[in-house]
PDB file of N, CA and C in Angstrom:
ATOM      1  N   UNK A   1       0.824  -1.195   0.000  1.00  0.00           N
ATOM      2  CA  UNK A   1       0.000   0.000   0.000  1.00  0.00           C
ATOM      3  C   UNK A   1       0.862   1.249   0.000  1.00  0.00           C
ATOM      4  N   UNK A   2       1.817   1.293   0.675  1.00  0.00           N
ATOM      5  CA  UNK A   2       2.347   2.692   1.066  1.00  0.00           C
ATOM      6  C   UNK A   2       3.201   2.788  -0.393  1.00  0.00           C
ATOM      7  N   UNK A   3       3.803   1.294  -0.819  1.00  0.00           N
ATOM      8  CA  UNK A   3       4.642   1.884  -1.905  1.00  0.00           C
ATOM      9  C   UNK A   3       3.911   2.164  -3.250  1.00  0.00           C
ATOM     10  N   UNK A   4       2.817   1.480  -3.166  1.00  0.00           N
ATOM     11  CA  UNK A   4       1.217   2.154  -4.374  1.00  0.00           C
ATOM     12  C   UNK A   4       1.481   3.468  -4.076  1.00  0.00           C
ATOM     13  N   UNK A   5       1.621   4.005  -3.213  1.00  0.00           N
ATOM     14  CA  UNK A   5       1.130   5.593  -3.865  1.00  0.00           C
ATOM     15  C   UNK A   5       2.346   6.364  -4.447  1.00  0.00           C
ATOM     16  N   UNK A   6       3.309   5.858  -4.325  1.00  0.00           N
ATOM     17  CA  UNK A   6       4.410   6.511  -5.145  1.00  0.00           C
ATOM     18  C   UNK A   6       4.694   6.335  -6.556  1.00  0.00           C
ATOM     19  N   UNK A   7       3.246   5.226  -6.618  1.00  0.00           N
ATOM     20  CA  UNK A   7       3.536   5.147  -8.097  1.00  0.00           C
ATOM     21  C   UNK A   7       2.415   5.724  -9.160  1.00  0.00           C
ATOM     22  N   UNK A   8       2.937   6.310 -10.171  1.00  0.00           N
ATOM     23  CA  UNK A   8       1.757   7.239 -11.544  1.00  0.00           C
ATOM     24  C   UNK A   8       0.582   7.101 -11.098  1.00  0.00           C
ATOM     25  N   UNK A   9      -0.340   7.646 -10.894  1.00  0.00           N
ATOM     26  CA  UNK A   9      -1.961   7.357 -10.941  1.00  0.00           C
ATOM     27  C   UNK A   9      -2.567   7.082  -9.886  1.00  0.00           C
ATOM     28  N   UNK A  10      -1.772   6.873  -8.626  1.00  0.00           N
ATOM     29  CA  UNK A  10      -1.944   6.246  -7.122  1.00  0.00           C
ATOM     30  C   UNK A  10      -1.714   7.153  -6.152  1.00  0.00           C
ATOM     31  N   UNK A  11      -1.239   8.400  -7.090  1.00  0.00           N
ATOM     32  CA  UNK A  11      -0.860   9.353  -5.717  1.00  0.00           C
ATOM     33  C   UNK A  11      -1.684  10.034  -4.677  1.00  0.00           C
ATOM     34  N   UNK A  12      -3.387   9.834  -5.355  1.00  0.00           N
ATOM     35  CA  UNK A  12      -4.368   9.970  -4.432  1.00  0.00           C
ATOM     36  C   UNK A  12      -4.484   8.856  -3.567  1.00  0.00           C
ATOM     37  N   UNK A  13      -4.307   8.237  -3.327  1.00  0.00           N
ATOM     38  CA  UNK A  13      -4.681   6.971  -2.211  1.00  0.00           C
ATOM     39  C   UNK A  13      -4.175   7.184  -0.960  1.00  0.00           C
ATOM     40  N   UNK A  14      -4.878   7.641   0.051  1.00  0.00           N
ATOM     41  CA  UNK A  14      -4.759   8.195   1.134  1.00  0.00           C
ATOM     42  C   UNK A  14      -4.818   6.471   2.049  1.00  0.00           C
ATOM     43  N   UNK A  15      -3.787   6.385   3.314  1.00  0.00           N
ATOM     44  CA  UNK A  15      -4.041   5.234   4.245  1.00  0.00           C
ATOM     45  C   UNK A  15      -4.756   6.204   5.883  1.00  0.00           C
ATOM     46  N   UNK A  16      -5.950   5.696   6.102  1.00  0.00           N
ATOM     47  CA  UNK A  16      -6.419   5.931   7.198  1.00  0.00           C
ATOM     48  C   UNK A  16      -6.114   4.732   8.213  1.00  0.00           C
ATOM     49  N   UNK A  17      -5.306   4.670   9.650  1.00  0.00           N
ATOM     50  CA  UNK A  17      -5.319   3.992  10.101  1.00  0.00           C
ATOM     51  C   UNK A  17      -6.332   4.089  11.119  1.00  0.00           C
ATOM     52  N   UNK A  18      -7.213   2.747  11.664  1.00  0.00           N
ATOM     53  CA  UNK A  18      -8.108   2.835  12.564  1.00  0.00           C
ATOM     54  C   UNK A  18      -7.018   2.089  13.603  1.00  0.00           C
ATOM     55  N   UNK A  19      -7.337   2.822  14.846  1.00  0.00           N
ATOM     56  CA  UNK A  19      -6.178   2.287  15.892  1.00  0.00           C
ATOM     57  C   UNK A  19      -7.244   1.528  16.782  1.00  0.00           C
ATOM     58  N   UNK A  20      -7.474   0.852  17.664  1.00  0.00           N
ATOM     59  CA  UNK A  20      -8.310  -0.259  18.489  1.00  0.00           C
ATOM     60  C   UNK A  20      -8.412   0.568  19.737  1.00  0.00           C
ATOM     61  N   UNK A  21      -7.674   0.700  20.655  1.00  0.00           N
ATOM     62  CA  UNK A  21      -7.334   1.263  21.835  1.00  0.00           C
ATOM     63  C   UNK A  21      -5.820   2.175  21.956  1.00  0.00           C
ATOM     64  N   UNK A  22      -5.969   3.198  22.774  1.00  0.00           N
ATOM     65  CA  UNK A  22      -4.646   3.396  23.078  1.00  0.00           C
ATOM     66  C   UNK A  22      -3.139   2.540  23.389  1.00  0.00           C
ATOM     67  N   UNK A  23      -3.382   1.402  24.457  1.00  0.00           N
ATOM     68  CA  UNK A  23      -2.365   0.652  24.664  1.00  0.00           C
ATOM     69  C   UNK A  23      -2.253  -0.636  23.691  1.00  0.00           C
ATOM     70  N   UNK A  24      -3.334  -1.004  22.533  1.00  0.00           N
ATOM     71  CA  UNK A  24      -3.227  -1.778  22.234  1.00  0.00           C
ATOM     72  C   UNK A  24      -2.039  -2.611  21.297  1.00  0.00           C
ATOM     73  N   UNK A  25      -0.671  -2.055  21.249  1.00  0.00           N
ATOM     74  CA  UNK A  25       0.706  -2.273  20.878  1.00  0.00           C
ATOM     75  C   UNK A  25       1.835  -2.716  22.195  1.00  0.00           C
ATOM     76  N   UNK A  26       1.071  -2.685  23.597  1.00  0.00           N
ATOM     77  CA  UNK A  26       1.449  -3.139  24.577  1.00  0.00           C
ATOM     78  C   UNK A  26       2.298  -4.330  24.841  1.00  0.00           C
ATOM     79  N   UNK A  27       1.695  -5.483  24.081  1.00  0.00           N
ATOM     80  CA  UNK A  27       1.870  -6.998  23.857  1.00  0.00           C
ATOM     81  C   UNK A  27       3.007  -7.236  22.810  1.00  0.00           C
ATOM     82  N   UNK A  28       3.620  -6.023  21.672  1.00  0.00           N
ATOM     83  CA  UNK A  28       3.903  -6.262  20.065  1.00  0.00           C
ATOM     84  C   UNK A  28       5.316  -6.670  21.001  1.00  0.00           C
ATOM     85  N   UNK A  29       6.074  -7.311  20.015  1.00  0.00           N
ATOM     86  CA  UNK A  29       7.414  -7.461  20.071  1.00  0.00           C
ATOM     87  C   UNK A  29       8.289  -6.076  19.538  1.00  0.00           C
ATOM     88  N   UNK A  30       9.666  -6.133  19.550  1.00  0.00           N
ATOM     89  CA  UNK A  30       9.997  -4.801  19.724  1.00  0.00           C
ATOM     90  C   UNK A  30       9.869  -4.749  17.705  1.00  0.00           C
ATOM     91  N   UNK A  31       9.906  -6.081  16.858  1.00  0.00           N
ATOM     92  CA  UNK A  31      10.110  -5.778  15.988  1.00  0.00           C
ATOM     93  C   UNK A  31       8.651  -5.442  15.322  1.00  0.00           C
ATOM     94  N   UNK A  32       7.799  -5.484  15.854  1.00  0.00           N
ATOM     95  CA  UNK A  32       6.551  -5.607  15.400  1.00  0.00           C
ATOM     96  C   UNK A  32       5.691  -3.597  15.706  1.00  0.00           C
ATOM     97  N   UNK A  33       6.391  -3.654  17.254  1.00  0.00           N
ATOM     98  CA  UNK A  33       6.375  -2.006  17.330  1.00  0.00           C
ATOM     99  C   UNK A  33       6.943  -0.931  16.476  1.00  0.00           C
ATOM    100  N   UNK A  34       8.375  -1.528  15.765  1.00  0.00           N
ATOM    101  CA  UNK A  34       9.100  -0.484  14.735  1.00  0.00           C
ATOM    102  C   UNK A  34       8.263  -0.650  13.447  1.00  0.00           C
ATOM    103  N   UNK A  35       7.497  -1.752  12.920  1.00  0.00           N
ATOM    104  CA  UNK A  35       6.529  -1.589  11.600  1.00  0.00           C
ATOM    105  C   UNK A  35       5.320  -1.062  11.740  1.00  0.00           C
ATOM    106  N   UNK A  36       4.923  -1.568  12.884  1.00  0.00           N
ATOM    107  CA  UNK A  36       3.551  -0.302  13.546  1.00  0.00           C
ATOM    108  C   UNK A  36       3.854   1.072  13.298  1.00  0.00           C
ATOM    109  N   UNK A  37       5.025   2.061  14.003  1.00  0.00           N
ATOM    110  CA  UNK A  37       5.194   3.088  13.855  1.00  0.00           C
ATOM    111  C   UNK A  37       5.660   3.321  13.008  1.00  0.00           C
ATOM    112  N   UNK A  38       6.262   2.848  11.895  1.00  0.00           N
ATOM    113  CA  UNK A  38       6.323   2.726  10.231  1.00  0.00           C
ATOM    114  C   UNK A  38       5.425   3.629   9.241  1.00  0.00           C
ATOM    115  N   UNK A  39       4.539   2.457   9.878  1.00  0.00           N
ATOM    116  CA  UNK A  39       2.797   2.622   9.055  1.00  0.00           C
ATOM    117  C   UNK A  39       2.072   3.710   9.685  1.00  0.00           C
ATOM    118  N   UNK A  40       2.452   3.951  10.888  1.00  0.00           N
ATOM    119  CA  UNK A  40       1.194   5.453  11.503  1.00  0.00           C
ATOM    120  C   UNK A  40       2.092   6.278  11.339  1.00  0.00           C
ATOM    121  N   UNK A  41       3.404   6.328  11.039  1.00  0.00           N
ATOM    122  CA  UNK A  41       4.375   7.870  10.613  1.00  0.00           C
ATOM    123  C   UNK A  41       3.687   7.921   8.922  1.00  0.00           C
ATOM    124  N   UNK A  42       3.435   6.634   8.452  1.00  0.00           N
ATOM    125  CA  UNK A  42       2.940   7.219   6.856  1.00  0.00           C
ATOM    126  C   UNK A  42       1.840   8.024   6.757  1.00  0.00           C
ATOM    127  N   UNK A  43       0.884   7.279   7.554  1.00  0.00           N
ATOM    128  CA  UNK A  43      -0.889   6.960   7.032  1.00  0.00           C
ATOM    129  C   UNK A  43      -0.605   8.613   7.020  1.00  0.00           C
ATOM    130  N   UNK A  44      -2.309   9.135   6.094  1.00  0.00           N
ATOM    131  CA  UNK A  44      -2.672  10.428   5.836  1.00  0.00           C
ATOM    132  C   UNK A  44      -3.365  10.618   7.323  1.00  0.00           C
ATOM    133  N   UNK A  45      -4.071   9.550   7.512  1.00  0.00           N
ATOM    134  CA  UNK A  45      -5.246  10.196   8.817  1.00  0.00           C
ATOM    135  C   UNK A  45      -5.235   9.105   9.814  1.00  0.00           C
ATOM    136  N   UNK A  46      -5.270   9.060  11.053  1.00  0.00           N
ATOM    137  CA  UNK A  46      -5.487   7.974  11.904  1.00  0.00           C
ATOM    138  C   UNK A  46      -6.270   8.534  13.243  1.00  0.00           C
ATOM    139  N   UNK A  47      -7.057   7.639  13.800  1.00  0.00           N
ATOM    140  CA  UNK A  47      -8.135   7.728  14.367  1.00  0.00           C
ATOM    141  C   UNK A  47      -7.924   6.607  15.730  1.00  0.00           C
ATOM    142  N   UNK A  48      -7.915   7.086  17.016  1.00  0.00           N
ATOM    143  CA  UNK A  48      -8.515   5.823  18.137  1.00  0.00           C
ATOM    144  C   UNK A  48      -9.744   6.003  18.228  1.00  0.00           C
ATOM    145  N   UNK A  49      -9.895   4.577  17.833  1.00  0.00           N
ATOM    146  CA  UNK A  49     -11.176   4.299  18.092  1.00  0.00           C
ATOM    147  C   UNK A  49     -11.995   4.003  19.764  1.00  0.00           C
ATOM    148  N   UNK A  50     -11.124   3.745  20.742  1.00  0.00           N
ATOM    149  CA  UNK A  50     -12.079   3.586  21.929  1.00  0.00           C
ATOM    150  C   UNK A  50     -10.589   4.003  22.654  1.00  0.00           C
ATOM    151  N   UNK A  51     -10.717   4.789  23.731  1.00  0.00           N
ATOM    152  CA  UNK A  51      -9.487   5.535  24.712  1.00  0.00           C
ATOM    153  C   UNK A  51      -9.315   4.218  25.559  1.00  0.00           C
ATOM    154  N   UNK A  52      -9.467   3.084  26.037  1.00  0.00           N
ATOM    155  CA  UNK A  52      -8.616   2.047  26.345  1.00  0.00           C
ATOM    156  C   UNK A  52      -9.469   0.583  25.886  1.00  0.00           C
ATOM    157  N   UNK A  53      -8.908  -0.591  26.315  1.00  0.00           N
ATOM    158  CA  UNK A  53      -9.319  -1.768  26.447  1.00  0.00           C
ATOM    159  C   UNK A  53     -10.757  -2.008  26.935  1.00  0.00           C
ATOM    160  N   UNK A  54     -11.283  -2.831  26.027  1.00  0.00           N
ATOM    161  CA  UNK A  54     -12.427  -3.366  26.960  1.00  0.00           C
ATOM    162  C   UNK A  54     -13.443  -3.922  25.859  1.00  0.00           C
ATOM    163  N   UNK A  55     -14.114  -5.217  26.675  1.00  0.00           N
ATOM    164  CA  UNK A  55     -14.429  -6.520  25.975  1.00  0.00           C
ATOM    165  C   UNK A  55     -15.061  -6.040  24.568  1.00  0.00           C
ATOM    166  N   UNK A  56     -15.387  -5.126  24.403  1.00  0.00           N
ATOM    167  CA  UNK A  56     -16.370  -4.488  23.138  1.00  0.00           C
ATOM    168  C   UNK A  56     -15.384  -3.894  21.963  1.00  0.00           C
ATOM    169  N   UNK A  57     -13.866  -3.515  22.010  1.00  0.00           N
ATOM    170  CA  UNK A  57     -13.060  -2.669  21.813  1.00  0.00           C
ATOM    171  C   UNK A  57     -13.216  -3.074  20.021  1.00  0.00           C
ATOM    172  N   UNK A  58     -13.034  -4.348  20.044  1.00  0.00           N
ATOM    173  CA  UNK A  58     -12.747  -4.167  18.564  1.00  0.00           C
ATOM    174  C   UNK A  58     -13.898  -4.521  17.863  1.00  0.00           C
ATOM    175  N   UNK A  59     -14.965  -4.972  18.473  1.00  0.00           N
ATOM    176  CA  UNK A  59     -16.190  -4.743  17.722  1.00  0.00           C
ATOM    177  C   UNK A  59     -16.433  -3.628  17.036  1.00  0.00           C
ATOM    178  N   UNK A  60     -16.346  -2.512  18.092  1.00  0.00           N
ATOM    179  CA  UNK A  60     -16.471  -1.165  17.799  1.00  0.00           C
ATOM    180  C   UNK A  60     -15.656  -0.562  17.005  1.00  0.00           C
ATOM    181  N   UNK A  61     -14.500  -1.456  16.740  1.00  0.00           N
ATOM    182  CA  UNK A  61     -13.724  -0.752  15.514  1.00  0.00           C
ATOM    183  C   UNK A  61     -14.152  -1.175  14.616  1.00  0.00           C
ATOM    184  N   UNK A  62     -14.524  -2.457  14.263  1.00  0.00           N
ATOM    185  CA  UNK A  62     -15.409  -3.586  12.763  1.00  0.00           C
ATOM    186  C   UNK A  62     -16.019  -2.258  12.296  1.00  0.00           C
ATOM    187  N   UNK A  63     -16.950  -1.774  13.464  1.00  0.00           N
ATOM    188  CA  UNK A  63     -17.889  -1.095  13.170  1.00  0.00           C
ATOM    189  C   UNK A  63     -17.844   0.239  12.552  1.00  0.00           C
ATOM    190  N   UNK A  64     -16.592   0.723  13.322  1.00  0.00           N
ATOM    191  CA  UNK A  64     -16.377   2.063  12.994  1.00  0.00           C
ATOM    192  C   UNK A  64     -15.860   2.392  11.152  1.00  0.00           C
ATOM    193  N   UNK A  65     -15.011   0.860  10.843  1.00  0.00           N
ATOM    194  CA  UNK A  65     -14.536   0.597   9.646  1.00  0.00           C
ATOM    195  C   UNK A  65     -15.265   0.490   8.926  1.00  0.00           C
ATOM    196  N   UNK A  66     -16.447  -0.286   8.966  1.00  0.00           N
ATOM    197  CA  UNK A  66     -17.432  -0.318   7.483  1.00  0.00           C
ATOM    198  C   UNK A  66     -18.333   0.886   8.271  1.00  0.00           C
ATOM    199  N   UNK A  67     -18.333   1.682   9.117  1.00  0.00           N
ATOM    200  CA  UNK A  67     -18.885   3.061   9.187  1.00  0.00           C
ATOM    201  C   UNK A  67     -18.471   4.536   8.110  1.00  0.00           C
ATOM    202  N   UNK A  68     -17.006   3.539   8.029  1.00  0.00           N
ATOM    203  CA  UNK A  68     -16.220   5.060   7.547  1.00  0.00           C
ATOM    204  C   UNK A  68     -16.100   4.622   5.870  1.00  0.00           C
ATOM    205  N   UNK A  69     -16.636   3.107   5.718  1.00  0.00           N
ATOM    206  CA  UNK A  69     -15.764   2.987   4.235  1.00  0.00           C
ATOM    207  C   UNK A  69     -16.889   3.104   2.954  1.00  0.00           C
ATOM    208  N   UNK A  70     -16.920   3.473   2.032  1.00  0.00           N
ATOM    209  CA  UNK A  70     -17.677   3.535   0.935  1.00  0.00           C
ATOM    210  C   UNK A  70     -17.887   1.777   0.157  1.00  0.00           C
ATOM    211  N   UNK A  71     -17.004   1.397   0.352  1.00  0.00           N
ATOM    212  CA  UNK A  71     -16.632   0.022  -0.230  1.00  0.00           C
ATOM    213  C   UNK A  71     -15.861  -0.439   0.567  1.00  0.00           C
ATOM    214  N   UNK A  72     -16.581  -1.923   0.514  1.00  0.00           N
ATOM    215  CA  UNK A  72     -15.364  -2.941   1.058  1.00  0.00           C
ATOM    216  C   UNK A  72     -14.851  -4.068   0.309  1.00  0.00           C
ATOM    217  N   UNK A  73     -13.730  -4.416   0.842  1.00  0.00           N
ATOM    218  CA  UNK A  73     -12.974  -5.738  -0.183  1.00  0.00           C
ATOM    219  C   UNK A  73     -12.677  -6.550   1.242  1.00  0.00           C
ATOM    220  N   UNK A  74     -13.385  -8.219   0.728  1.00  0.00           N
ATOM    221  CA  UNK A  74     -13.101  -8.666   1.986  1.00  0.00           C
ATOM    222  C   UNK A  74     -12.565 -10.077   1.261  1.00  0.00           C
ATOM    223  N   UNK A  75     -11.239 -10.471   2.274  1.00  0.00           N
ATOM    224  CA  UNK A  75     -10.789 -11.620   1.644  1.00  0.00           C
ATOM    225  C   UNK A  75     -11.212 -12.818   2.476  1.00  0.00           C
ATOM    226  N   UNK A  76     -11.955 -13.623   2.107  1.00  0.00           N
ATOM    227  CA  UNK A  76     -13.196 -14.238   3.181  1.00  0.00           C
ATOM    228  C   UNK A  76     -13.717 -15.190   2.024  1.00  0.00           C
ATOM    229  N   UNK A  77     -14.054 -16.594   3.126  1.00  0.00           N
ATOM    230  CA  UNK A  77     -14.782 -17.327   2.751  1.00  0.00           C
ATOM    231  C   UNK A  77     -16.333 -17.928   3.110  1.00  0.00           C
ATOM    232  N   UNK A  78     -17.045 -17.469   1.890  1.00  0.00           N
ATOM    233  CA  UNK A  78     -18.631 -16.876   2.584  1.00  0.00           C
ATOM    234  C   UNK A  78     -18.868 -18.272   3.183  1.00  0.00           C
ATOM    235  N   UNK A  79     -18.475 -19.175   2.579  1.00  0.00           N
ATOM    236  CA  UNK A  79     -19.320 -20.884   2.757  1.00  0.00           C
ATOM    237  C   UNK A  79     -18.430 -21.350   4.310  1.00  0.00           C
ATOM    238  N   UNK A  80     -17.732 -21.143   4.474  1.00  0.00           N
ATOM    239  CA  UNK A  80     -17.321 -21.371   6.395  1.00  0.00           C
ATOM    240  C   UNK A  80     -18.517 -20.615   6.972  1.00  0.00           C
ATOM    241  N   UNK A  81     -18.694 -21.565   8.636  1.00  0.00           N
ATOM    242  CA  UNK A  81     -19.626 -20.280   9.660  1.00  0.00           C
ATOM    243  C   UNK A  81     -19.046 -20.604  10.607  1.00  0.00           C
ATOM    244  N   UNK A  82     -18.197 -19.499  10.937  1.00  0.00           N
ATOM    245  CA  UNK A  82     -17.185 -19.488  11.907  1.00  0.00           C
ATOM    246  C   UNK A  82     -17.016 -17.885  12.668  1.00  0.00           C
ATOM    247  N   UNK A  83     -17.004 -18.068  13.932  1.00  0.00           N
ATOM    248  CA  UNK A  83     -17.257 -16.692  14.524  1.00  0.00           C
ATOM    249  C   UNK A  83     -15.571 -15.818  14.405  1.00  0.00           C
ATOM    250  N   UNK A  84     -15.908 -14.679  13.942  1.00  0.00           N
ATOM    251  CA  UNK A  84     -13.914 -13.803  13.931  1.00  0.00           C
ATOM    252  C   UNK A  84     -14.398 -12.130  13.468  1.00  0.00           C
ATOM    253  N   UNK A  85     -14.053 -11.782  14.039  1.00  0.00           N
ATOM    254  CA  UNK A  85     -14.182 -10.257  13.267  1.00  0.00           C
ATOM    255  C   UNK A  85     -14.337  -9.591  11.900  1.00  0.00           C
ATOM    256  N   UNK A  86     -13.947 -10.904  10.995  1.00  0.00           N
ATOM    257  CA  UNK A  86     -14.052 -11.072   9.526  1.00  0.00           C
ATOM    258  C   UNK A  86     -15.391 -10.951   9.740  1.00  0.00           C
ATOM    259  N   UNK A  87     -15.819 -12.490   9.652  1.00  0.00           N
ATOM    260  CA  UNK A  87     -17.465 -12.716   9.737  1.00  0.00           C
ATOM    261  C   UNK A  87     -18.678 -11.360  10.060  1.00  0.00           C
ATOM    262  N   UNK A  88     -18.655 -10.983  11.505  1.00  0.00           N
ATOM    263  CA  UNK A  88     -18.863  -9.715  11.833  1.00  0.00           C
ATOM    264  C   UNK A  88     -18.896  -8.429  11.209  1.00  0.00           C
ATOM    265  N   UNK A  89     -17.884  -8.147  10.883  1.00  0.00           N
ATOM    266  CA  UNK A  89     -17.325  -7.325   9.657  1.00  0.00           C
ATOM    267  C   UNK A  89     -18.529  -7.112   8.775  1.00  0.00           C
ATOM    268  N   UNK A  90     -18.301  -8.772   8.043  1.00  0.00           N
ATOM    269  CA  UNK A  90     -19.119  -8.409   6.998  1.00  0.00           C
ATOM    270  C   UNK A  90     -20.444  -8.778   6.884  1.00  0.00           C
ATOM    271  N   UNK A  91     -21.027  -8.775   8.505  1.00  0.00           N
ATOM    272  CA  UNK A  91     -22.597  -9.151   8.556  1.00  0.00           C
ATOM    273  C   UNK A  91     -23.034  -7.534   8.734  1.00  0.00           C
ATOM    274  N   UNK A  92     -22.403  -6.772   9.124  1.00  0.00           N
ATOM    275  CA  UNK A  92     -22.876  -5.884   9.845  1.00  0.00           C
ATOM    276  C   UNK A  92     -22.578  -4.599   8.503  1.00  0.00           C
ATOM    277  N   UNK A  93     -21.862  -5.057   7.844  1.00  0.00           N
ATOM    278  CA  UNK A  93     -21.394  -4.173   6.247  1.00  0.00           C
ATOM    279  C   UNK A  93     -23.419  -4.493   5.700  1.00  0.00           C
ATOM    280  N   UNK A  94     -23.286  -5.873   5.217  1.00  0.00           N
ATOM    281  CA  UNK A  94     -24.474  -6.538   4.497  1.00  0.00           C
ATOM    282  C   UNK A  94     -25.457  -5.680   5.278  1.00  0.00           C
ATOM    283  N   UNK A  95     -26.065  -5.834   6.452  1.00  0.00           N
ATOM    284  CA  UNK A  95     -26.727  -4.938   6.888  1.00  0.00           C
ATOM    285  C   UNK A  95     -27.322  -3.758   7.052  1.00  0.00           C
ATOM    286  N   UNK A  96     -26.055  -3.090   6.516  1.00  0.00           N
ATOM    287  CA  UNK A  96     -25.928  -1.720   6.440  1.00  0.00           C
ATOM    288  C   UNK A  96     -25.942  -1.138   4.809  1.00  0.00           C
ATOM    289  N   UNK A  97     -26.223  -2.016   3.783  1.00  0.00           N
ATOM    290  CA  UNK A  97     -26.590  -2.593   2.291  1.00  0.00           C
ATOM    291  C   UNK A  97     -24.602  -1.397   2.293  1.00  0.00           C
ATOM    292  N   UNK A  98     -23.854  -1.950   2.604  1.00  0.00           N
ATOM    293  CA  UNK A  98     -22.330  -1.365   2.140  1.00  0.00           C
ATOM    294  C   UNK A  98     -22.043  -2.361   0.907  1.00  0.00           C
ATOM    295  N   UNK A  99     -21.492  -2.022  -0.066  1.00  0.00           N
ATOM    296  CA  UNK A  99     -21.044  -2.473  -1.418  1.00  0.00           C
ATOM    297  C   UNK A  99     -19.391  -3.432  -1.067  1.00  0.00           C
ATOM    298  N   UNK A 100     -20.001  -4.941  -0.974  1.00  0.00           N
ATOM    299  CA  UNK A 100     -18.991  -5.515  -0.829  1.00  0.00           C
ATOM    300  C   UNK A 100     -18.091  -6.533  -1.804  1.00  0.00           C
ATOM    301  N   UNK A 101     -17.049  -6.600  -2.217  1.00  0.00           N
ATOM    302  CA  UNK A 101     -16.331  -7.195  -2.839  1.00  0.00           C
ATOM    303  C   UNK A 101     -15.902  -8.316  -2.315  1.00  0.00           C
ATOM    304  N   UNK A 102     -15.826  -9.990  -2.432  1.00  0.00           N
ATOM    305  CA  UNK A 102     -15.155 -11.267  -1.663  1.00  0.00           C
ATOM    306  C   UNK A 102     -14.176 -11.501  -2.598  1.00  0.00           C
ATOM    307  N   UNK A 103     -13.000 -11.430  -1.834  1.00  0.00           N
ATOM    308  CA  UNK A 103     -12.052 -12.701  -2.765  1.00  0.00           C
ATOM    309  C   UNK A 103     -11.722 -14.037  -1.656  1.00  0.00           C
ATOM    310  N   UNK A 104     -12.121 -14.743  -2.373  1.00  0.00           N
ATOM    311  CA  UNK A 104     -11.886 -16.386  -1.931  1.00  0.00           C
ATOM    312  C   UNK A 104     -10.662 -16.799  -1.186  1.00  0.00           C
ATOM    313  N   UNK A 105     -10.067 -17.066  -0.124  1.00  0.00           N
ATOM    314  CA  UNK A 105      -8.860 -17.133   0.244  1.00  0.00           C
ATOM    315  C   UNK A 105      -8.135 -18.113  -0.293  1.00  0.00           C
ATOM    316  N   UNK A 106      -8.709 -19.398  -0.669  1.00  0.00           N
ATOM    317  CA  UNK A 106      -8.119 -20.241  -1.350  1.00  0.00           C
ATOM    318  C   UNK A 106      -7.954 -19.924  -2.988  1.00  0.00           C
ATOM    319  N   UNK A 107      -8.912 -19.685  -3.440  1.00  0.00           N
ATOM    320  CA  UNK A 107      -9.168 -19.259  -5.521  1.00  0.00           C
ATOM    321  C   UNK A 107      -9.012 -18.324  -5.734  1.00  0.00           C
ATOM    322  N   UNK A 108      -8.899 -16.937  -4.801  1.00  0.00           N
ATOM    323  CA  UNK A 108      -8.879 -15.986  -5.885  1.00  0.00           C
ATOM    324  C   UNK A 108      -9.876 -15.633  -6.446  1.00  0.00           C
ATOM    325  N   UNK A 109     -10.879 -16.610  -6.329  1.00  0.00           N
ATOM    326  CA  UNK A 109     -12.414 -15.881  -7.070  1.00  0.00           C
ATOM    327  C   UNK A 109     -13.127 -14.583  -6.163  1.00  0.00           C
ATOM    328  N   UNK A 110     -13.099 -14.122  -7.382  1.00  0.00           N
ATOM    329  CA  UNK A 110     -14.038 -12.753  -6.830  1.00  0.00           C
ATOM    330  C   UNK A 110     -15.660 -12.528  -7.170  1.00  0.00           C
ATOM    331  N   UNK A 111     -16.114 -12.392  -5.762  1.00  0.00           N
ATOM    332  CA  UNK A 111     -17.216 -12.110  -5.917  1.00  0.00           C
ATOM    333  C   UNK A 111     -17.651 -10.961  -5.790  1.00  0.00           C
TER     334      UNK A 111
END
């Protein structure tokens, strides 16, 4: 993503990061903290979504994400029923009639 926009025709593509909680980089390893702050020194816009932890935290980000997005692309397999933030994601997109794109994790097929 970040190196898409340096290229012809991509230079509009803005990265919004949605952040979960404040401490939620608490747990990262040290190498996992230097690509985190990588990616939020790039992004155009970034956002916390809930000021700390707590059992609801990243629901409320699912939410906040297909709140904020015009379109979604989800790489997901509709025929599993399996509970994950994916799933969620994209019950609550469907719901909300958001314009969704599937690619198949195994094929590549797009739906």
């Amino acid at each position: 993503m970040l190196d898409l926009q340096q290229q012809t025709g991509f230079t509009d593509i803005e990265l919004f990061c949605a952040i979960p909680f404040s401490e939620h980089t608490e747990k990262f390893t040290a190498g996992q903290k230097k690509r985190y702050e990588s990616i939020i020194n790039q992004c155009t816009n970034k956002e916390i979504v809930n000021r700390h932890y707590s059992p609801t935290a990243y629901k409320r980000l699912n939410y906040f994400m297909v709140d904020k997005a015009e379109y979604l692309i989800a790489v997901y397999d509709q025929d599993k029923s399996e509970r994950s933030g994916m799933v969620q994601m994209v019950n609550y997109a469907m719901k909300n009639n958001r314009q969704i794109i599937f690619i198949h994790p195994d094929t590549a097929d797009i739906t």
